[in-house]
Protein backbone atom coordinates (compact mmCIF):
# COMPACT_ATOMS: atom_id res chain seq x y z
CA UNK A 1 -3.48 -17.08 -53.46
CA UNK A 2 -2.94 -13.81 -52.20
CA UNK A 3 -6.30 -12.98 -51.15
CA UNK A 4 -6.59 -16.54 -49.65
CA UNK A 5 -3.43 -15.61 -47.65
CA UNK A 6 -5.01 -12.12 -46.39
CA UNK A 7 -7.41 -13.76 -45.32
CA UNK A 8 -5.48 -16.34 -43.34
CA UNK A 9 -4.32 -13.75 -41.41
CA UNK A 10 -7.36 -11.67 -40.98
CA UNK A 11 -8.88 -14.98 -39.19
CA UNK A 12 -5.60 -15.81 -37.05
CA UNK A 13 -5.60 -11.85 -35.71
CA UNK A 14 -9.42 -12.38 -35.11
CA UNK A 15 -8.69 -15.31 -32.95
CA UNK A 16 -5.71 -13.47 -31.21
CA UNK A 17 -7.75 -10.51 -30.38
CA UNK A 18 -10.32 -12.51 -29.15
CA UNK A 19 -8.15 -14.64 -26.81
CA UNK A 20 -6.60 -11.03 -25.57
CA UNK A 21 -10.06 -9.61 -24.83
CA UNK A 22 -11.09 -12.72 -22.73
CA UNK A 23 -7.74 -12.99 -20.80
CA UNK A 24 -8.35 -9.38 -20.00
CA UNK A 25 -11.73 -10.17 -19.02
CA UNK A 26 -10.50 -12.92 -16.65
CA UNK A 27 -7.80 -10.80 -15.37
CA UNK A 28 -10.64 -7.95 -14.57
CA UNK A 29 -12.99 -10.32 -12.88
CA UNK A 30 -9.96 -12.07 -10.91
CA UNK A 31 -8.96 -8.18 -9.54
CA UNK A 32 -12.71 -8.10 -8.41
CA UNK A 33 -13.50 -11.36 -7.29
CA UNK A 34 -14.35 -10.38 -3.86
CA UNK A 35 -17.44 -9.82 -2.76
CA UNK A 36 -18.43 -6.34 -2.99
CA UNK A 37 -19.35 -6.16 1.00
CA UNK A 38 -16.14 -6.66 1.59
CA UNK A 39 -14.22 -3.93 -0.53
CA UNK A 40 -13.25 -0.64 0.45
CA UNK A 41 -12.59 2.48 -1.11
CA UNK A 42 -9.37 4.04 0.21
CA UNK A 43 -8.73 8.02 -0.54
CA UNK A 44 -5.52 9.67 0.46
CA UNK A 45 -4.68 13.58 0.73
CA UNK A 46 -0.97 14.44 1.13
CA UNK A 47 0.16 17.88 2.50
CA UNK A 48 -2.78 20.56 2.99
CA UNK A 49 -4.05 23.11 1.20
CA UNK A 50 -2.88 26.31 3.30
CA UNK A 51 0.56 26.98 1.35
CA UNK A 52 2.33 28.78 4.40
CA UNK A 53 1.70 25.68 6.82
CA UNK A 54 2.91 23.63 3.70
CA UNK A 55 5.58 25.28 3.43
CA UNK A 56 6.24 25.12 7.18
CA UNK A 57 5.51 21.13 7.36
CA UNK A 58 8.05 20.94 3.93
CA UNK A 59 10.78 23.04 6.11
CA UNK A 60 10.14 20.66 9.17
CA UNK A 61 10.26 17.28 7.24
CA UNK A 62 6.20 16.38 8.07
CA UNK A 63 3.97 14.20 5.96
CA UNK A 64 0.67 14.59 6.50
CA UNK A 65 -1.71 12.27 5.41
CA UNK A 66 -5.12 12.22 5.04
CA UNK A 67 -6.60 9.09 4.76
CA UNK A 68 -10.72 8.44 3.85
CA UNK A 69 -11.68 4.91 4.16
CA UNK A 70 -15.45 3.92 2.60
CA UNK A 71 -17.90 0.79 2.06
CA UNK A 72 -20.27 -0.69 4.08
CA UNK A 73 -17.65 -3.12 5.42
CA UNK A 74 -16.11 -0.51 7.43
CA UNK A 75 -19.34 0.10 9.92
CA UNK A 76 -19.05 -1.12 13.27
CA UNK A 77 -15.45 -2.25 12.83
CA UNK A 78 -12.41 -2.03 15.26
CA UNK A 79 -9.16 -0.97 14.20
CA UNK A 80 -5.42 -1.52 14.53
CA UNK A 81 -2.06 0.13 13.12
CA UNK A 82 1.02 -0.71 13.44
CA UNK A 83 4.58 0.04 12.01
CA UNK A 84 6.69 -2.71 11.08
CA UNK A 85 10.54 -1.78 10.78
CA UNK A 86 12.99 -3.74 8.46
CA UNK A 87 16.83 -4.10 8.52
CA UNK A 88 18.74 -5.62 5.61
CA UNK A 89 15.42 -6.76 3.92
CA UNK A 90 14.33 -8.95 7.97
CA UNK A 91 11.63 -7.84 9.91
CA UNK A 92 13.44 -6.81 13.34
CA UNK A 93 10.28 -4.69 15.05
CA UNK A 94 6.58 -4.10 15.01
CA UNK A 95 5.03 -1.83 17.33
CA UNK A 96 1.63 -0.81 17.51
CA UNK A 97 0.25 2.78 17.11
CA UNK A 98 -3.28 2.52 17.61
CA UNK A 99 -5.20 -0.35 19.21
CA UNK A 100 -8.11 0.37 20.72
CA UNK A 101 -10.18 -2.88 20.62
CA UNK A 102 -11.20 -3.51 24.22
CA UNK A 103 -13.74 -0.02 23.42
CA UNK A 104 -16.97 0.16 21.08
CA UNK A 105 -16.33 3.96 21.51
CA UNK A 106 -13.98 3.49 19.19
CA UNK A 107 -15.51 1.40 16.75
CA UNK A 108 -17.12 3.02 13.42
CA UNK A 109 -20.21 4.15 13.50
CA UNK A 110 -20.73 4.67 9.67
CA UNK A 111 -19.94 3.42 6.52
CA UNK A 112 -17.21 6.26 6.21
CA UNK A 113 -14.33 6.88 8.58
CA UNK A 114 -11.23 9.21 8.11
CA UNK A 115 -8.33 10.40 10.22
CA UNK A 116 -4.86 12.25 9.47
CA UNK A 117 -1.38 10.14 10.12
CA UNK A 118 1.22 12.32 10.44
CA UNK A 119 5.02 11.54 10.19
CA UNK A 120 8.05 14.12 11.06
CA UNK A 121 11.74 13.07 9.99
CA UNK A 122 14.21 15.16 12.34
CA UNK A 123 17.94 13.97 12.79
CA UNK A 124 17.40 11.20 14.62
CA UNK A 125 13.96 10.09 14.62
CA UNK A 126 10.93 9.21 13.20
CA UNK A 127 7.72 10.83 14.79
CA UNK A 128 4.31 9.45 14.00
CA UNK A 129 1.12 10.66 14.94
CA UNK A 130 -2.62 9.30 14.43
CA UNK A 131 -5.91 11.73 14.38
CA UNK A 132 -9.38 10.75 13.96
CA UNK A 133 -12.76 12.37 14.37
CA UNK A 134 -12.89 11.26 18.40
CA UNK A 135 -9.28 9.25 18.81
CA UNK A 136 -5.52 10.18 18.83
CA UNK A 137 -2.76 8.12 19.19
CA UNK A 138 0.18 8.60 21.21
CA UNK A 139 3.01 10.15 19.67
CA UNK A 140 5.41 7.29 18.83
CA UNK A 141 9.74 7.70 18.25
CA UNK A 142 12.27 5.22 15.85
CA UNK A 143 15.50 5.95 15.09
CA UNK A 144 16.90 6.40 12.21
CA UNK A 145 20.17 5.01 10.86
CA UNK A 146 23.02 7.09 10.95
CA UNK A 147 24.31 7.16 7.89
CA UNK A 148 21.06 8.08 5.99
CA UNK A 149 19.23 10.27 8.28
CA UNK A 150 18.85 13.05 5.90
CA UNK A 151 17.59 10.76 3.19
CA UNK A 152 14.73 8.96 4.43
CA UNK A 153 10.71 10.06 3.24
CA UNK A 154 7.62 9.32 3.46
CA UNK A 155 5.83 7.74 0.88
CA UNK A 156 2.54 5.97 0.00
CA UNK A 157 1.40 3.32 -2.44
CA UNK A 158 -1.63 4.87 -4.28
CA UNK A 159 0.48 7.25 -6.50
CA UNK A 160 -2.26 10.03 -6.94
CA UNK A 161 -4.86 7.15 -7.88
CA UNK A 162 -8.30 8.42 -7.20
CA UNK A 163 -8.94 4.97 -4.83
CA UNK A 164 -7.57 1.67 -4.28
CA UNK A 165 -9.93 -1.22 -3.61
CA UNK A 166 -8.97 -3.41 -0.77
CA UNK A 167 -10.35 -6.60 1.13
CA UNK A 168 -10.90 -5.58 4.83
CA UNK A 169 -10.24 -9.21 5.83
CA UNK A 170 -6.77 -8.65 5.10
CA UNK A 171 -4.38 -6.40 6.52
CA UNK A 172 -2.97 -3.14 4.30
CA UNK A 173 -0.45 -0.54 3.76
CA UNK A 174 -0.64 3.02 4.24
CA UNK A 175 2.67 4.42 3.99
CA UNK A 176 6.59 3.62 3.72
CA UNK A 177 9.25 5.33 5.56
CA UNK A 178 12.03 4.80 3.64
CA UNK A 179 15.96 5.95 2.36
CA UNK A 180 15.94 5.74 -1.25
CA UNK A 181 16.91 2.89 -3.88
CA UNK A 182 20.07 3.81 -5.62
CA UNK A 183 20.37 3.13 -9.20
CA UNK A 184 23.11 2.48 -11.06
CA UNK A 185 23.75 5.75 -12.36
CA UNK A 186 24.15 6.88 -8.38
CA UNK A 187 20.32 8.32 -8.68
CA UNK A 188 18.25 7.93 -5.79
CA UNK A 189 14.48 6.46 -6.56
CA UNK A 190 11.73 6.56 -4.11
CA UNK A 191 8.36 6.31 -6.01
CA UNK A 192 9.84 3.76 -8.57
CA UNK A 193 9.36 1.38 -5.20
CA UNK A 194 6.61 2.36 -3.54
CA UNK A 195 4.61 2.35 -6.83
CA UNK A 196 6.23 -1.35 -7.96
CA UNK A 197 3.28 -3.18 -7.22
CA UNK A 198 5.28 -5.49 -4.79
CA UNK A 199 5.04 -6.57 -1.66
CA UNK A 200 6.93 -3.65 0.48
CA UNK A 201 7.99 -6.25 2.70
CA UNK A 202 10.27 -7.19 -0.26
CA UNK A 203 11.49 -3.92 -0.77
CA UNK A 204 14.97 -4.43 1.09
CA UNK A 205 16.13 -7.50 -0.51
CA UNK A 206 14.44 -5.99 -3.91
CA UNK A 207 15.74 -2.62 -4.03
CA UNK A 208 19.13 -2.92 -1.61
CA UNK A 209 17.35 -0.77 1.19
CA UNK A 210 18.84 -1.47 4.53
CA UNK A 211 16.38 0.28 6.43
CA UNK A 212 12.79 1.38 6.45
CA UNK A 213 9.55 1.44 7.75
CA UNK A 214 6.01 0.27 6.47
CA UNK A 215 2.85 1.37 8.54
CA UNK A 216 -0.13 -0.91 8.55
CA UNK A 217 -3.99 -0.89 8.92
CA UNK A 218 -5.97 -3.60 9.81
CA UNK A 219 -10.14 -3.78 10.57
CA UNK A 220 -11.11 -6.59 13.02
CA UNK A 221 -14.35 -7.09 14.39
């Protein structure tokens, strides 16, 4: 009886285990399940190496990012970014920081394209600025709310992944400018949102935030 009974369950955790292995199978292939040409490979850099200008960027509240965007889908495309900013979890303004579409001078040329964003929190504003290999944006200003000015920072969505595979049909997220999500305990949380997994256009009604910013990228042809 006993033996019958071991082996009972030896069958039922064979089935189980087999059912987990092909729903992870199905969940792997659904992750992937666009076509190759059009996935990128998205590398991000925060800060710089030089530990003085670090530690001058750190004193004067500016992220810099350095973004490295590959796949053959990237060649020959155009480009936009925008920031969107949200109040009390609504979309109330989207501006755009780089749009240079009417130009093939701008276009990519290669399969690889890179460029530094660069964001500066002072105590009443948020600064951007965009630098590529032969383009610059304009230096853009938002202000901050006055309450929270000294709590807003700059923070991305890969969370020291080595990539993060995208479709370039569809319209991304570099980085969040945001005040932090308060827990209950009174501590303030920053990565535990931008590293949900979410939708950050969720992340005011989600997490309580009353203001922030997301900045976008988008290829076009």
């Amino acid at each position: 009886m006993m033996k019958k009974l071991l082996g009972l369950i030896v069958f039922v955790t064979s089935i189980i285990n087999a059912q987990t292995a092909q729903n992870s199978e199905l969940n792997s292939s659904q992750k992937f399940d666009i076509p190759i040409e059009d996935q990128i490979k998205i590398e991000l850099e925060m800060g710089v190496e030089n530990e003085d200008l670090q530690t001058l960027f750190d004193f004067e509240n500016i992220a810099h990012s350095s973004f490295k965007i590959t796949g053959p889908a990237v060649e020959n495309k155009a480009f936009v970014i925008t920031l969107k900013e949200f109040k009390n979890g609504e979309l109330v303004q989207k501006e755009t920081l780089f749009d240079e579409r009417g130009s093939d001078f701008f276009k990519t040329d290669s399969t690889v394209m890179s460029f530094k964003l660069l964001t500066k929190l002072d105590d009443n504003n948020l600064k951007t600025w965009i630098r590529g290999n032969k383009f610059g944006s304009k230096k853009s200003y938002f202000g901050l709310e006055e309450k929270n000015k000294a709590r807003y920072a700059t923070k991305d969505f890969i969370g020291g992944k080595d990539f993060l595979i995208e479709d370039i049909k569809q319209p991304f997220y570099l980085l969040a400018i945001m005040t932090p999500y308060i827990t209950e305990s009174g501590v303030g949380q920053y990565c535990q949102v931008a590293y949900s997994g979410m939708d950050p256009e969720n992340f005011g009604k989600k997490f309580d935030i009353p203001h922030y910013f997301l900045i976008q990228m988008e290829f076009m042809e």
